[in-house]
C-alpha atoms as a PDB file:
ATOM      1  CA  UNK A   1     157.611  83.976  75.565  1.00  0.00           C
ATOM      2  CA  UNK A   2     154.133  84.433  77.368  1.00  0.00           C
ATOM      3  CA  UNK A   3     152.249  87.115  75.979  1.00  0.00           C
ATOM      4  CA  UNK A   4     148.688  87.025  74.678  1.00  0.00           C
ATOM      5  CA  UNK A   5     147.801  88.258  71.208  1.00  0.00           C
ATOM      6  CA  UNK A   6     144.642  90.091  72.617  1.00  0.00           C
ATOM      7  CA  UNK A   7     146.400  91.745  75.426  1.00  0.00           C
ATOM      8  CA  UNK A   8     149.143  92.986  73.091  1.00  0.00           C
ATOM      9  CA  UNK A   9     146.955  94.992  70.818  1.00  0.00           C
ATOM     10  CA  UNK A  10     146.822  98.376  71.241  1.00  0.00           C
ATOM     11  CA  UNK A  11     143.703  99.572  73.711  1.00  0.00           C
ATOM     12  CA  UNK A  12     143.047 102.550  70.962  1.00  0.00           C
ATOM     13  CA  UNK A  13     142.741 100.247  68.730  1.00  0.00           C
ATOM     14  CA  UNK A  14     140.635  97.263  70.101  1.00  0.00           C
ATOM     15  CA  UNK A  15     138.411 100.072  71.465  1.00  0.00           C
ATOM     16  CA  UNK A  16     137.521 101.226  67.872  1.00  0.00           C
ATOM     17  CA  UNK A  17     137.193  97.949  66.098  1.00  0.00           C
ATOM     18  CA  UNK A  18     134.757  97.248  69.239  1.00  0.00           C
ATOM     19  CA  UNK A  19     132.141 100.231  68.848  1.00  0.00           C
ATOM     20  CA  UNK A  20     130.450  98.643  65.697  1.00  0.00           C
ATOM     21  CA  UNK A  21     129.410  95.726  67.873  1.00  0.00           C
ATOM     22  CA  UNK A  22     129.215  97.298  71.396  1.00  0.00           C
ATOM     23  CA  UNK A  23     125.233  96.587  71.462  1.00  0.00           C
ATOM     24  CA  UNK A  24     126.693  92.816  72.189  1.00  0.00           C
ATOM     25  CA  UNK A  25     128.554  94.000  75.319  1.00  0.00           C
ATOM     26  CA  UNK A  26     126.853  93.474  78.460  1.00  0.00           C
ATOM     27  CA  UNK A  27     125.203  96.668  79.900  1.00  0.00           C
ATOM     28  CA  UNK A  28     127.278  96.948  82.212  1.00  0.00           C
ATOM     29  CA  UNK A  29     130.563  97.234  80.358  1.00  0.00           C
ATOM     30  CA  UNK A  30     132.060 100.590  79.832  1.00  0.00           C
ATOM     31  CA  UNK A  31     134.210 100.451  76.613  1.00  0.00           C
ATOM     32  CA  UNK A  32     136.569 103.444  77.703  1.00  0.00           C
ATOM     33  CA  UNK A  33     137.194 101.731  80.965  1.00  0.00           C
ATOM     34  CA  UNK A  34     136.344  98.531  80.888  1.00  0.00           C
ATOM     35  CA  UNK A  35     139.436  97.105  78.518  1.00  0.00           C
ATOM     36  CA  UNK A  36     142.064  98.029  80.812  1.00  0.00           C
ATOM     37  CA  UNK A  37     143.037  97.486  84.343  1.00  0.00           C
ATOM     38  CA  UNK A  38     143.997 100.313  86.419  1.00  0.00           C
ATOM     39  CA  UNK A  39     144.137  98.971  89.817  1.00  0.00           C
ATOM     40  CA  UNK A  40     144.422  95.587  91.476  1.00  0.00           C
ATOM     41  CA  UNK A  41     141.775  93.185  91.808  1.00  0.00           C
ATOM     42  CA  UNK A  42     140.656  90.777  93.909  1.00  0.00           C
ATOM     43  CA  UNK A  43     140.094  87.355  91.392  1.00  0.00           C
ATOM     44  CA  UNK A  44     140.722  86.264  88.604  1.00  0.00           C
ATOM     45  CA  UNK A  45     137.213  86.694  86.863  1.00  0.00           C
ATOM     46  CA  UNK A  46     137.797  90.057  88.173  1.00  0.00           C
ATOM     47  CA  UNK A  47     140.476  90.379  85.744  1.00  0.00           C
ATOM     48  CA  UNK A  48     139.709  88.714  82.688  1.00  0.00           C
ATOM     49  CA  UNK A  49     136.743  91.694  82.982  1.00  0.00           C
ATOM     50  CA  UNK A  50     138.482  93.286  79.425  1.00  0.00           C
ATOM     51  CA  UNK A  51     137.921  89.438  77.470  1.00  0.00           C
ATOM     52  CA  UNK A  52     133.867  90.773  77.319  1.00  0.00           C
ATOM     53  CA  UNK A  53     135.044  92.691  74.472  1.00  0.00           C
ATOM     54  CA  UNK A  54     138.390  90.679  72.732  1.00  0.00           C
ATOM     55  CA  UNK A  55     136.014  87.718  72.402  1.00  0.00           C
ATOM     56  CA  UNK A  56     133.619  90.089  70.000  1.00  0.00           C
ATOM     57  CA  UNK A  57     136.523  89.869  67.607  1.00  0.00           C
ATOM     58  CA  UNK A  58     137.631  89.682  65.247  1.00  0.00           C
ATOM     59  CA  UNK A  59     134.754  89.384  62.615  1.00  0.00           C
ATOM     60  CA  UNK A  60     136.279  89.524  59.654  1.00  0.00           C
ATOM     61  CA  UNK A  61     140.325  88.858  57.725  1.00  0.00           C
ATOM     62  CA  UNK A  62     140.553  92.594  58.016  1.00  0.00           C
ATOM     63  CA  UNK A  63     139.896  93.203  61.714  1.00  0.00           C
ATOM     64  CA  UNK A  64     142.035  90.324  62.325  1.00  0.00           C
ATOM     65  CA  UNK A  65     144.965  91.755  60.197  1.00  0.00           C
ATOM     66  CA  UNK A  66     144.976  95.375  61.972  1.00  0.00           C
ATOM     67  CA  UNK A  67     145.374  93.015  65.121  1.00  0.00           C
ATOM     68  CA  UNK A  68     148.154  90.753  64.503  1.00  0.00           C
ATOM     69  CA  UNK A  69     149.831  94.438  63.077  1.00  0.00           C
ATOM     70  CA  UNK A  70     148.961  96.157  65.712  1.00  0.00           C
ATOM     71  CA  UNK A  71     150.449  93.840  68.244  1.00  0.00           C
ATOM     72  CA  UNK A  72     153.500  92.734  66.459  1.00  0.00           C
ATOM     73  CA  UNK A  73     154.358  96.412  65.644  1.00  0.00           C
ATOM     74  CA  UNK A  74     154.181  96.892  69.609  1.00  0.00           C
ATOM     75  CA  UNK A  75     156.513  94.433  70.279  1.00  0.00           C
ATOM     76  CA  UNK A  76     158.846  96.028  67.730  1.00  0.00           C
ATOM     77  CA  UNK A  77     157.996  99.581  69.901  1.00  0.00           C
ATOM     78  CA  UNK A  78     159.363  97.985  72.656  1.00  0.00           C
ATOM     79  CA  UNK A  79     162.441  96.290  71.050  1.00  0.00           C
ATOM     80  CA  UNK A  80     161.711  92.884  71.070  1.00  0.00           C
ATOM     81  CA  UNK A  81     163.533  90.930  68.289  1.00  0.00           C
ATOM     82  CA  UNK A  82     161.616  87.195  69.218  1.00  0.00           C
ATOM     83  CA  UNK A  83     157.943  86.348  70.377  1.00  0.00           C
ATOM     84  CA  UNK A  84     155.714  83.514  71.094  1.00  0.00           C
ATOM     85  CA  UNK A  85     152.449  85.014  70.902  1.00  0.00           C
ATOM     86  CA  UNK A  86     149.539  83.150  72.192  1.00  0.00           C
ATOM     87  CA  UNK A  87     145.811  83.116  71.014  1.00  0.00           C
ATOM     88  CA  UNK A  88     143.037  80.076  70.746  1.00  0.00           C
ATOM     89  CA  UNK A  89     141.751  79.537  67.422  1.00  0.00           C
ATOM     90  CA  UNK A  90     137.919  78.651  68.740  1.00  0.00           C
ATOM     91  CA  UNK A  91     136.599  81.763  69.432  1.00  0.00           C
ATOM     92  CA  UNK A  92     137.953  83.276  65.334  1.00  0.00           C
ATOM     93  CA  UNK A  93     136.331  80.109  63.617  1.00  0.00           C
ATOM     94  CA  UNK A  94     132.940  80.923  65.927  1.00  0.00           C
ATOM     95  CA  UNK A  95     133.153  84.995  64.780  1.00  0.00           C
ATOM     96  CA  UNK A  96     134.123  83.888  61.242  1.00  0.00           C
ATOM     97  CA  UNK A  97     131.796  80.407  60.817  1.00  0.00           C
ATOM     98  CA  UNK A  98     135.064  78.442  59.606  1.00  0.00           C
ATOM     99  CA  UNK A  99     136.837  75.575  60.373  1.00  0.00           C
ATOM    100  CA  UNK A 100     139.885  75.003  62.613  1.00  0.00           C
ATOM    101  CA  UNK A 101     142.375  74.418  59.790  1.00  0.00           C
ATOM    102  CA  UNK A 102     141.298  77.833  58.051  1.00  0.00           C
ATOM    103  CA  UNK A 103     142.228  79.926  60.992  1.00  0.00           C
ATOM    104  CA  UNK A 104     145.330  78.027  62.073  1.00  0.00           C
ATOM    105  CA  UNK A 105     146.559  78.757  58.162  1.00  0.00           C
ATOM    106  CA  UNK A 106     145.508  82.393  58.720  1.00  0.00           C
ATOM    107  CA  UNK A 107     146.905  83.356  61.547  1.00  0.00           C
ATOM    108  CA  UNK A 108     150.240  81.857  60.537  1.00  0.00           C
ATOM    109  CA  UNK A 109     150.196  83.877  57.527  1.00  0.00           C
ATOM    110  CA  UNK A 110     149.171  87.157  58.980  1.00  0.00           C
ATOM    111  CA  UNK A 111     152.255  86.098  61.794  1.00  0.00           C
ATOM    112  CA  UNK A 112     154.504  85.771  58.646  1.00  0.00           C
ATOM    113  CA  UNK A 113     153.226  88.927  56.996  1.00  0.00           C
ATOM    114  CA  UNK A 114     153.408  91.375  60.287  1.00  0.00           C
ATOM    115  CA  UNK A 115     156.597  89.494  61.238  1.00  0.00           C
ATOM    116  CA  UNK A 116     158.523  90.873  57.986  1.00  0.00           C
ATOM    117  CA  UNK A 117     157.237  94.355  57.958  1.00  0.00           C
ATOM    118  CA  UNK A 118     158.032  95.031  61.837  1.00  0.00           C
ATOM    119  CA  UNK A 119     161.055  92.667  61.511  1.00  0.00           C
ATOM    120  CA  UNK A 120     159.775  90.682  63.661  1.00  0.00           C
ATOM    121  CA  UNK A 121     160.489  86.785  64.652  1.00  0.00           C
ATOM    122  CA  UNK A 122     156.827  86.076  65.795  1.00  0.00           C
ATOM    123  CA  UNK A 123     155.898  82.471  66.415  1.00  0.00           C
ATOM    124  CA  UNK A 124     152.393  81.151  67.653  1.00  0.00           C
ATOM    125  CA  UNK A 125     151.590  78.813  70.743  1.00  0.00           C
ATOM    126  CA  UNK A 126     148.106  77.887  70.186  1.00  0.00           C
ATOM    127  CA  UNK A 127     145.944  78.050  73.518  1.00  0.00           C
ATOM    128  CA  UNK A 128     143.460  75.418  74.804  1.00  0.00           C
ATOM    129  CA  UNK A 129     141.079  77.169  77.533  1.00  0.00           C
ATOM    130  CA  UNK A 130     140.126  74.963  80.989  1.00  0.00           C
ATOM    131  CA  UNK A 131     136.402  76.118  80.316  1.00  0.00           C
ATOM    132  CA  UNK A 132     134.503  73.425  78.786  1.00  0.00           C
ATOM    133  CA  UNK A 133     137.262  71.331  77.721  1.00  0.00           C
ATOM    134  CA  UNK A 134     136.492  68.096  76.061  1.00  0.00           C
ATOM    135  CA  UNK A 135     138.719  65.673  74.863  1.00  0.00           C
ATOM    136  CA  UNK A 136     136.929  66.194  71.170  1.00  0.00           C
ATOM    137  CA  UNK A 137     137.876  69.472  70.764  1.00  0.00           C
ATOM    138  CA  UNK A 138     141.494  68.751  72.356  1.00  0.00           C
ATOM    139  CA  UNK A 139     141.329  66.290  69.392  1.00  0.00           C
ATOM    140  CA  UNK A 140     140.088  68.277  66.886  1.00  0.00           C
ATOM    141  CA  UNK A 141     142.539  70.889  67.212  1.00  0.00           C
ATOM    142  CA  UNK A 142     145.649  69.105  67.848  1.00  0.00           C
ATOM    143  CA  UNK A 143     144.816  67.411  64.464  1.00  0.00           C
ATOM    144  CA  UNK A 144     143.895  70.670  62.211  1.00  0.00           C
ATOM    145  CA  UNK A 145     147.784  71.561  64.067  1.00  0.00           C
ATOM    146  CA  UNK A 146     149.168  68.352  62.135  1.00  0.00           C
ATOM    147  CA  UNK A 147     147.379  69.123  59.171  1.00  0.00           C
ATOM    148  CA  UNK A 148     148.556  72.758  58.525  1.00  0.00           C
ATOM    149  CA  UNK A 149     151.930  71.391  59.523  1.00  0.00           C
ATOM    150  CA  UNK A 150     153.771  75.144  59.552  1.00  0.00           C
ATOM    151  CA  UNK A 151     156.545  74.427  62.232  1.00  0.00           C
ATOM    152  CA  UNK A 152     158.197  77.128  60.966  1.00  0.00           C
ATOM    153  CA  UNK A 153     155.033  79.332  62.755  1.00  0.00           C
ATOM    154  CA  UNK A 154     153.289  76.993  65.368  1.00  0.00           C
ATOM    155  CA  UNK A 155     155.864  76.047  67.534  1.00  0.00           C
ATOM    156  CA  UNK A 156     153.607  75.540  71.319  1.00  0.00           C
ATOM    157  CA  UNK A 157     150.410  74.541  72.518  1.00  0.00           C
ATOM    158  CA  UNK A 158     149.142  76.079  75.414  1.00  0.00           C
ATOM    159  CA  UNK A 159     146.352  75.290  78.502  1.00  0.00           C
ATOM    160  CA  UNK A 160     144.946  78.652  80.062  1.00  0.00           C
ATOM    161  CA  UNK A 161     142.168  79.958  81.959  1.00  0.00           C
ATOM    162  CA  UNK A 162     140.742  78.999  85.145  1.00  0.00           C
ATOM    163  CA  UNK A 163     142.322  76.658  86.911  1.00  0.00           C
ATOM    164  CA  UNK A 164     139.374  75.621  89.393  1.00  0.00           C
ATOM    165  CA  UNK A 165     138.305  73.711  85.772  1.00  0.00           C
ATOM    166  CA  UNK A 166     139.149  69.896  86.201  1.00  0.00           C
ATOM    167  CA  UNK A 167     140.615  68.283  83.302  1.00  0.00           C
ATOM    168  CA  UNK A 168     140.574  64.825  82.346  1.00  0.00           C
ATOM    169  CA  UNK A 169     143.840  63.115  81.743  1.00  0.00           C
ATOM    170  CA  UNK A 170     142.924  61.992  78.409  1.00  0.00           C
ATOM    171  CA  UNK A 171     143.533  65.472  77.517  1.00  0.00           C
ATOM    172  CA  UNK A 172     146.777  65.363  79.251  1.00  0.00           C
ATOM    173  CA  UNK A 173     147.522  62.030  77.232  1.00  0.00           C
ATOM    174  CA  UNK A 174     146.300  63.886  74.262  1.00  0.00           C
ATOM    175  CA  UNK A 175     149.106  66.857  74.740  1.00  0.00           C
ATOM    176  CA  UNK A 176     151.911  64.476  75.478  1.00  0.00           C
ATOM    177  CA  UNK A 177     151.070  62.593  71.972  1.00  0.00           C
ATOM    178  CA  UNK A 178     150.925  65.853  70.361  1.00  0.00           C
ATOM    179  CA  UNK A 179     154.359  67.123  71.940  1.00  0.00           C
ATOM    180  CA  UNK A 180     155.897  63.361  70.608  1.00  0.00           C
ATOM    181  CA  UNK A 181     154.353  63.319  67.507  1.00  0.00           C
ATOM    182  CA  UNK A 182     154.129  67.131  66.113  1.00  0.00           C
ATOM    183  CA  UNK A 183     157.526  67.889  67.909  1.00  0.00           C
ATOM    184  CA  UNK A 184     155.639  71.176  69.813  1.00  0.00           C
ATOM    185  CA  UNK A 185     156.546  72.732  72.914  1.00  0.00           C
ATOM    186  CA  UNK A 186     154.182  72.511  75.986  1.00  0.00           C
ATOM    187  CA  UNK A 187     153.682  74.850  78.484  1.00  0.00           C
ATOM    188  CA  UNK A 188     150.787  74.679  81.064  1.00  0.00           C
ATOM    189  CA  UNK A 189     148.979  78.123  82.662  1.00  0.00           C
ATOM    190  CA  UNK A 190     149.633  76.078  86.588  1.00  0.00           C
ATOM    191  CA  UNK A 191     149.900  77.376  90.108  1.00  0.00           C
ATOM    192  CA  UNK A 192     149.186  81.011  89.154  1.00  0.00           C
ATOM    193  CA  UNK A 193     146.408  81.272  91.991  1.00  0.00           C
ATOM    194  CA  UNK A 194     147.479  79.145  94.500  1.00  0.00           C
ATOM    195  CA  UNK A 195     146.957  75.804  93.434  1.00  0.00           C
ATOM    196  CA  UNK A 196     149.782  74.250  93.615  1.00  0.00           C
ATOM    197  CA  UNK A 197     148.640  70.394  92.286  1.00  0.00           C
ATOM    198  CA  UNK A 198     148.271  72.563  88.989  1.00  0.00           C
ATOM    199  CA  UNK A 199     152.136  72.632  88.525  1.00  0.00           C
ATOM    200  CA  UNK A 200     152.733  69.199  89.988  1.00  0.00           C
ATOM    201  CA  UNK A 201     149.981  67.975  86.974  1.00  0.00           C
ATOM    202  CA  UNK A 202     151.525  69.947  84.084  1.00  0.00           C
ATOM    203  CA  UNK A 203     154.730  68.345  84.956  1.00  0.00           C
ATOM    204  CA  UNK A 204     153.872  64.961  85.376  1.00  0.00           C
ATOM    205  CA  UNK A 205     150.844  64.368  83.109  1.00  0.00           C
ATOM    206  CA  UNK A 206     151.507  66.951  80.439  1.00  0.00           C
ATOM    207  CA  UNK A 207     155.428  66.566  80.463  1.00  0.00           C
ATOM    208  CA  UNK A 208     155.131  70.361  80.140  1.00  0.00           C
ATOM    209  CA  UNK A 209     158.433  72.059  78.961  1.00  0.00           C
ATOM    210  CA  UNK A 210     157.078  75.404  80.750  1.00  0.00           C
ATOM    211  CA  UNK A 211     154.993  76.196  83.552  1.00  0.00           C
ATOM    212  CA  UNK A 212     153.075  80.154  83.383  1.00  0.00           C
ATOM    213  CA  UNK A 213     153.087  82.092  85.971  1.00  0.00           C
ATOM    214  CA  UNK A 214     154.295  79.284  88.687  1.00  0.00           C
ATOM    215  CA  UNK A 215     153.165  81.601  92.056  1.00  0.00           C
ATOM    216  CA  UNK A 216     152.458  78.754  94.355  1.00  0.00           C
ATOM    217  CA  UNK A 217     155.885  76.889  93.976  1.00  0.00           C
ATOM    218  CA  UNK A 218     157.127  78.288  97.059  1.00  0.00           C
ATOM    219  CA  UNK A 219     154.656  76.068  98.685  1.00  0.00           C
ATOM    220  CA  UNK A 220     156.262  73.005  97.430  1.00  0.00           C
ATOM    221  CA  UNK A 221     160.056  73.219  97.768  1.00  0.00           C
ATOM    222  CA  UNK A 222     160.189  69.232  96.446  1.00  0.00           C
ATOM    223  CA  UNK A 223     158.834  70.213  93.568  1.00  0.00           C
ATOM    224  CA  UNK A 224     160.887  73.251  93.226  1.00  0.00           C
ATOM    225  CA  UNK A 225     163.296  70.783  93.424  1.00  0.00           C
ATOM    226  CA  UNK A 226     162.160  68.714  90.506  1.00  0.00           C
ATOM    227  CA  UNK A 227     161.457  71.704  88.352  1.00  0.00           C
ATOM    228  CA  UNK A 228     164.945  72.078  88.375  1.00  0.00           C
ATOM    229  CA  UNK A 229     166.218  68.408  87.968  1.00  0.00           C
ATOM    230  CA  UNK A 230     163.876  68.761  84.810  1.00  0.00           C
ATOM    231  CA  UNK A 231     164.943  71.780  83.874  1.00  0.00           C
ATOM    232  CA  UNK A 232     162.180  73.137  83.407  1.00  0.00           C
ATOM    233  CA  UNK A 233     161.858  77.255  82.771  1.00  0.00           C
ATOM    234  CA  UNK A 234     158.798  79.591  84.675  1.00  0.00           C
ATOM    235  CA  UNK A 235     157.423  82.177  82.820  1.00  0.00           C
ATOM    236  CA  UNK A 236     156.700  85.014  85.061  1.00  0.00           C
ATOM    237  CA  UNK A 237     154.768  87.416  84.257  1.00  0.00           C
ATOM    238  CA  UNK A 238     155.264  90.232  87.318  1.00  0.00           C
ATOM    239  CA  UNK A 239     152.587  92.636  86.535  1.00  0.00           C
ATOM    240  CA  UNK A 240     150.166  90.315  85.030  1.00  0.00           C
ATOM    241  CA  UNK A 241     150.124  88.483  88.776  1.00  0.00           C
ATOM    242  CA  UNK A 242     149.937  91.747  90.671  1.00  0.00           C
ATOM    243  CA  UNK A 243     147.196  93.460  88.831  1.00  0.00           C
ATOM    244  CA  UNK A 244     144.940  90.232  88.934  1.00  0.00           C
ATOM    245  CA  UNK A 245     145.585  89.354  92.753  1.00  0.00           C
ATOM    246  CA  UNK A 246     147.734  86.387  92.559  1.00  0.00           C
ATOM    247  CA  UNK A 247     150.297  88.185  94.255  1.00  0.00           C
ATOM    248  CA  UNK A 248     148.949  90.307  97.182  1.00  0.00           C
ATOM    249  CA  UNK A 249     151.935  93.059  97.064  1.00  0.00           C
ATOM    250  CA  UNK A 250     155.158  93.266  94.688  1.00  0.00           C
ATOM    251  CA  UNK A 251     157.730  92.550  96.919  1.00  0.00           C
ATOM    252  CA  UNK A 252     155.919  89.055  98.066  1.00  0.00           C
ATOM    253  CA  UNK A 253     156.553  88.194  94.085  1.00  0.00           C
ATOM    254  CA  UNK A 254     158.305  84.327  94.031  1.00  0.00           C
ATOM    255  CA  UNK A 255     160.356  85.789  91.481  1.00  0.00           C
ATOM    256  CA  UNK A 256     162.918  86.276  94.316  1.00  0.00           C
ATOM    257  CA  UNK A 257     162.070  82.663  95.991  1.00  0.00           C
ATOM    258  CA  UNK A 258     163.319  81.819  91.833  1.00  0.00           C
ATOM    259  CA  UNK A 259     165.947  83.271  91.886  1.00  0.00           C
ATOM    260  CA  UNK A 260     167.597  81.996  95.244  1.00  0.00           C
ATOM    261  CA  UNK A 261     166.221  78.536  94.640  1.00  0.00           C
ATOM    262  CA  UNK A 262     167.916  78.550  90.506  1.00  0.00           C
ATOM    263  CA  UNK A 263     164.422  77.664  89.221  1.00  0.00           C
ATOM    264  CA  UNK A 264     165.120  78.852  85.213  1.00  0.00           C
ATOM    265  CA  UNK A 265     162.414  81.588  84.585  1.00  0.00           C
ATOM    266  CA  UNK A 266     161.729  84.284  81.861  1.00  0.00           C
ATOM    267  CA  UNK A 267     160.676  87.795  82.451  1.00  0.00           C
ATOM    268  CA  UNK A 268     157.125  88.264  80.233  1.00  0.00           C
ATOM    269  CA  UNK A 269     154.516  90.881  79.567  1.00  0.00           C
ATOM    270  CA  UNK A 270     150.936  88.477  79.441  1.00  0.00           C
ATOM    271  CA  UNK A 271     148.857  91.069  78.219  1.00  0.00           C
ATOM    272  CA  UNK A 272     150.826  94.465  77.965  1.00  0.00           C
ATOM    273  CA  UNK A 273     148.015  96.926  76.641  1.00  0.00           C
ATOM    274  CA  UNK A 274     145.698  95.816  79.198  1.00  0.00           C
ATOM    275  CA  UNK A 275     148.193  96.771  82.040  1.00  0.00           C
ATOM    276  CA  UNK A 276     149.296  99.214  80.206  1.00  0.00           C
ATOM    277  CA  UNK A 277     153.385  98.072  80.673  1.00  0.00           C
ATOM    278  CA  UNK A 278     155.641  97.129  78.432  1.00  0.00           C
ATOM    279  CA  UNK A 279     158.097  94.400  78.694  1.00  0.00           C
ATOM    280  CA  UNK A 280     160.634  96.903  79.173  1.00  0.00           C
ATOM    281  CA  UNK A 281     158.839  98.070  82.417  1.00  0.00           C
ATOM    282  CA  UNK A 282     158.600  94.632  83.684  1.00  0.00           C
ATOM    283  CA  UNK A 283     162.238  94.485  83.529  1.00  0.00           C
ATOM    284  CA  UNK A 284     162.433  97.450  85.643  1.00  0.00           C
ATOM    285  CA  UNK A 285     160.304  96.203  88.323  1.00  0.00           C
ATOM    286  CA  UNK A 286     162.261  93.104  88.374  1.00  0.00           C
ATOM    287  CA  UNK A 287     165.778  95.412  89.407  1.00  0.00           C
ATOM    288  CA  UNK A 288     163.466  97.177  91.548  1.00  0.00           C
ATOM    289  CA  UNK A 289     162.305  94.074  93.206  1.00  0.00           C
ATOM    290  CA  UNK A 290     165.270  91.942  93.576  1.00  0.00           C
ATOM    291  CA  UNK A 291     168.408  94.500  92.665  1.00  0.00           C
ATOM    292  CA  UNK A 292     169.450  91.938  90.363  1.00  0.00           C
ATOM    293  CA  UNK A 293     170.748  93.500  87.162  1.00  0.00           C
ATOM    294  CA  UNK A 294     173.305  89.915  86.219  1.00  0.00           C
ATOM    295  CA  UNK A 295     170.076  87.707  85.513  1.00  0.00           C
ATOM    296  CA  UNK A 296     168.435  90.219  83.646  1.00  0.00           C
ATOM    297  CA  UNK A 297     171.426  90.695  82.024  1.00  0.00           C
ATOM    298  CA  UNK A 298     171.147  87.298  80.275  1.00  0.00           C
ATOM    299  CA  UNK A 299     168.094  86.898  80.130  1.00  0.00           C
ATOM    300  CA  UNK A 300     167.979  86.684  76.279  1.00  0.00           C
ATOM    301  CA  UNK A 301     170.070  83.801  76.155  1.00  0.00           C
ATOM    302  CA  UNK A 302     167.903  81.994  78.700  1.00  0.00           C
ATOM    303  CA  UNK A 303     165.031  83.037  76.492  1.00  0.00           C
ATOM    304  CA  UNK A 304     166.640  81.406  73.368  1.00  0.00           C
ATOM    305  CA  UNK A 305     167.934  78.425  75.705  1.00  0.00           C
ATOM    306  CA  UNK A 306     164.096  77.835  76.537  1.00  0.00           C
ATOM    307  CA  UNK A 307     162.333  79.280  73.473  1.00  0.00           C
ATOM    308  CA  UNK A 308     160.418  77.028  71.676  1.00  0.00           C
ATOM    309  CA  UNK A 309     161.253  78.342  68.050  1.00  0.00           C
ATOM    310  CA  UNK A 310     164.900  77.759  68.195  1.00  0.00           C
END
């Protein structure tokens, strides 16, 4: 339920769809290295290092297609029956000159077309990022949503990146209209480095169904509180928040402040081939963390409870 379509791809693969246009990389980034983390870092720019090379692609329907198969056919590796899989449609209609509406149609056919030969049920949450968002493009994009109208394949909308970006609240406004009048799920990337007025925004201005990552709740037991009363699910993504420094050390994870407090969360991967873990292994870190086997036990029916395909 929170796991990045450019993360999910295989690091084999993204590394040789990248060499015909590694002249473009800065000269400092090392192909063979630079696309996956290894170790901890310190920030978040730190982390987002391997997004040098995803946003150089795709550049054409083809690239794109040995992609979405490359990531779907890794969830079906690691046994996963149901995804939403995120990606922003800006950066494919810059790479392939086109319009909005043309890439939303194409990446819910290439969805439909991996989903049936991996067996697959892979749905799309289409990503806003904080950086240099206007209201326009907000706009623009929850329109060309309403226009390809293919519930049946876009069933979120998403706001990631960094969270130091202020956004106006006629965004906010816009998201709420688009979660009333398209019927889409919301969830909000809020509180995953520390600032906790992130989460306390998604809820209340965004109405967000969702909150991503969620490390600073601990800080705000009230709104613990109301996450609850709202019922409201946490996608936590374990890994993901050690490797990029929101979480100092795995056992200081909130997933066990979660857990004591009944705040619903799912276990997710964020971007799998970059940490090199699968799903599965986040599972294992969670028993290893908080020698809880009964809520990983169910998780899949709080997935589906909280899923926003149905």
């Amino acid at each position: 339920m929170h796991v990045h379509l450019n993360g999910l791809v295989s690091n084999h693969v993204f590394k040789k769809l990248l060499q015909p246009y590694k002249g473009e990389l800065p000269e400092w980034f090392n192909i063979d290295n630079d696309m996956t983390l290894n170790r901890n870092v310190s920030s978040l720019t730190e982390y987002l290092k391997p997004w040098y090379g995803f946003k150089l692609l795709p550049r054409n329907e083809k690239e794109f297609e040995i992609m979405v198969n490359s990531a779907i056919e890794n969830l079906s590796l690691d046994n996963v029956v149901y995804a939403e899989i995120r990606n922003s449609p800006f950066n494919i209609a810059s790479l392939f000159s086109s319009n909005l509406e043309n890439v939303l149609n194409l990446l819910c056919d290439k969805f439909q077309e991996s989903s049936e030969i991996y067996k697959i049920d892979a749905r799309l949450i289409v990503s806003l990022s904080r950086y240099k968002l206007t209201f326009e493009k907000a706009h623009a994009l929850f329109d060309a949503i309403k226009k390809v109208n293919r519930p049946d394949i876009i069933v979120g909308i998403d706001i990631s990146g960094n969270e130091d970006e202020a956004i106006d609240n006629s965004i906010a406004n816009l998201v709420k209209k688009a979660k009333d009048n398209i019927g889409i799920g919301v969830t909000i990337h809020a509180g995953e480095t520390g600032k906790i007025e992130n989460i306390e925004w998604a809820i209340n201005e965004c109405n967000a169904d969702r909150i991503s990552h969620a490390c600073a709740l601990p800080m705000d037991s009230k709104l613990a509180e109301t996450i609850v009363e709202k019922d409201i699910c946490v996608e936590c993504c374990i890994f993901s928040n050690i490797f990029s420094g929101a979480v100092f050390k795995a056992d200081r994870h909130p997933v066990k402040y979660f857990l004591d407090n009944q705040i619903p969360f799912v276990i997710c991967s964020d971007n799998p081939s970059v940490h090199n873990k699968t799903l599965t292994d986040e599972y294992n870190l969670f028993i290893e963390l908080t020698k809880n086997s009964n809520y990983l036990e169910k998780m899949f029916s709080v997935a589906k409870d909280y899923s926003f395909g149905g």
